[in-house]
Protein backbone atom coordinates (compact mmCIF):
# COMPACT_ATOMS: atom_id res chain seq x y z
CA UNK A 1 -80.64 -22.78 13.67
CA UNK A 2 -77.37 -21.52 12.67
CA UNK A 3 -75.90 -18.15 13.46
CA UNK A 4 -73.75 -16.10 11.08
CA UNK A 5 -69.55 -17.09 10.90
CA UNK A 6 -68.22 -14.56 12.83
CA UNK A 7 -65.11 -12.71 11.66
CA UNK A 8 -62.73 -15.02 13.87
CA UNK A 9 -63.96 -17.64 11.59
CA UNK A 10 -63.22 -15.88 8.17
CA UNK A 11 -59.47 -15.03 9.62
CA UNK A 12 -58.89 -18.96 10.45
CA UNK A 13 -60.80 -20.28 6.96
CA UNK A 14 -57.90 -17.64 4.99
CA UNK A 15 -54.83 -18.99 7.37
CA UNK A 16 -55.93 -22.54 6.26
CA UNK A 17 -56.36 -22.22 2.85
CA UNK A 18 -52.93 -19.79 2.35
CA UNK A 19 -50.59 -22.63 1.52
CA UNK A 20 -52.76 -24.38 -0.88
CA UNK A 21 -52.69 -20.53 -2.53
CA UNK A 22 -49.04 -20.82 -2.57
CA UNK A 23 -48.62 -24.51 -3.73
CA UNK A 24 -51.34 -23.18 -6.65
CA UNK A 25 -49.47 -20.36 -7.34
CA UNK A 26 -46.28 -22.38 -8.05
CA UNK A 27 -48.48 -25.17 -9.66
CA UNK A 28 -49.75 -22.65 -12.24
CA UNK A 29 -45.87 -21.02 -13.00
CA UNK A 30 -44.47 -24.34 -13.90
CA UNK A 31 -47.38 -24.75 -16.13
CA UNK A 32 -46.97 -21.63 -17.71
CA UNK A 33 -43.12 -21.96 -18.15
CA UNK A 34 -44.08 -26.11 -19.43
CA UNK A 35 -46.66 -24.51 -22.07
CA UNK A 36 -43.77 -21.74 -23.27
CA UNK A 37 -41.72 -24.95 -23.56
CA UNK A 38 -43.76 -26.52 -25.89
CA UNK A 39 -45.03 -23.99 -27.96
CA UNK A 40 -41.25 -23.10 -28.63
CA UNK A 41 -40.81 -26.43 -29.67
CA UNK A 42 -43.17 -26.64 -31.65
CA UNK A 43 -42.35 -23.48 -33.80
CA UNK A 44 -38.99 -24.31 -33.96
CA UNK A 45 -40.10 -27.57 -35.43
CA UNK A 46 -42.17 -25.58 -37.85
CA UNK A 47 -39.62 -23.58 -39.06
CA UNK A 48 -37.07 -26.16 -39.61
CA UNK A 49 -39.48 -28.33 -41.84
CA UNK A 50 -40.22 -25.14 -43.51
CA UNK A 51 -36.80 -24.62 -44.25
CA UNK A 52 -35.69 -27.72 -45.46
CA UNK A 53 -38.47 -28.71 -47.70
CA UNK A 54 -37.26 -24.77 -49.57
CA UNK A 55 -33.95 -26.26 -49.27
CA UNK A 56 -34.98 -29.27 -50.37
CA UNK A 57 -36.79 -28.05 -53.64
CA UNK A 58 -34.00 -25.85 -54.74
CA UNK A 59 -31.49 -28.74 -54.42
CA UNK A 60 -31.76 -30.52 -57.92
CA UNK A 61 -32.65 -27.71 -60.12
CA UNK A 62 -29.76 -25.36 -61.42
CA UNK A 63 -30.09 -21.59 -61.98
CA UNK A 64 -30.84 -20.57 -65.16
CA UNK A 65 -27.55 -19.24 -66.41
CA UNK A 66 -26.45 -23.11 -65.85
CA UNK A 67 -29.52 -24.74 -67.76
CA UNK A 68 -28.85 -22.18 -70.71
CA UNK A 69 -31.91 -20.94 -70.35
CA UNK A 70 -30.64 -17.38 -70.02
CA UNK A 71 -30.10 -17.02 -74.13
CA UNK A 72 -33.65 -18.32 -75.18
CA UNK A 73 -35.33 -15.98 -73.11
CA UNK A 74 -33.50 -13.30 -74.37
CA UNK A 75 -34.29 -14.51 -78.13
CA UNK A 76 -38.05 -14.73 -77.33
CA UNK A 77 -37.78 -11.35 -75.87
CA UNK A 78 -36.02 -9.65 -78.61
CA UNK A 79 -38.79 -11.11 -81.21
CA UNK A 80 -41.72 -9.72 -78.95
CA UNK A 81 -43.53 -13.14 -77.86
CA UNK A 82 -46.41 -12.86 -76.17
């Protein structure tokens, strides 16, 4: 038959387990710090593809006062085109 752990017991079984608390602890820091890592990474990533394919797309066409586009605009205005 077994008798109950007596508090003696409970004291030792929380002295042994204290540095595998602590190695845990700093386990799950560098984790969190690796994860923060990453994720700013990853939306700097994001960001720079977002801003070069704008970039990208507003390369090759020129603004409308270049393309003379500026004049027929006004002309369809002026007439009242739908």
């Amino acid at each position: 038959m077994e008798t109950a752990p007596t508090a003696g017991a409970g004291q030792a079984w929380r002295a042994a387990i204290a540095p595998q608390a602590e190695v845990q602890q700093s386990n799950a820091v560098v984790n969190y710090v690796a994860m923060g890592l990453i994720i700013a990474f990853t939306a700097i990533t994001v960001v720079n593809t977002l801003a070069m394919s704008v970039f990208d797309r507003r390369r090759p066409h020129p603004p409308l006062s270049q393309a003379r586009m500026i004049p027929v605009v006004a002309a369809e205005l002026s007439e009242g085109a739908p």
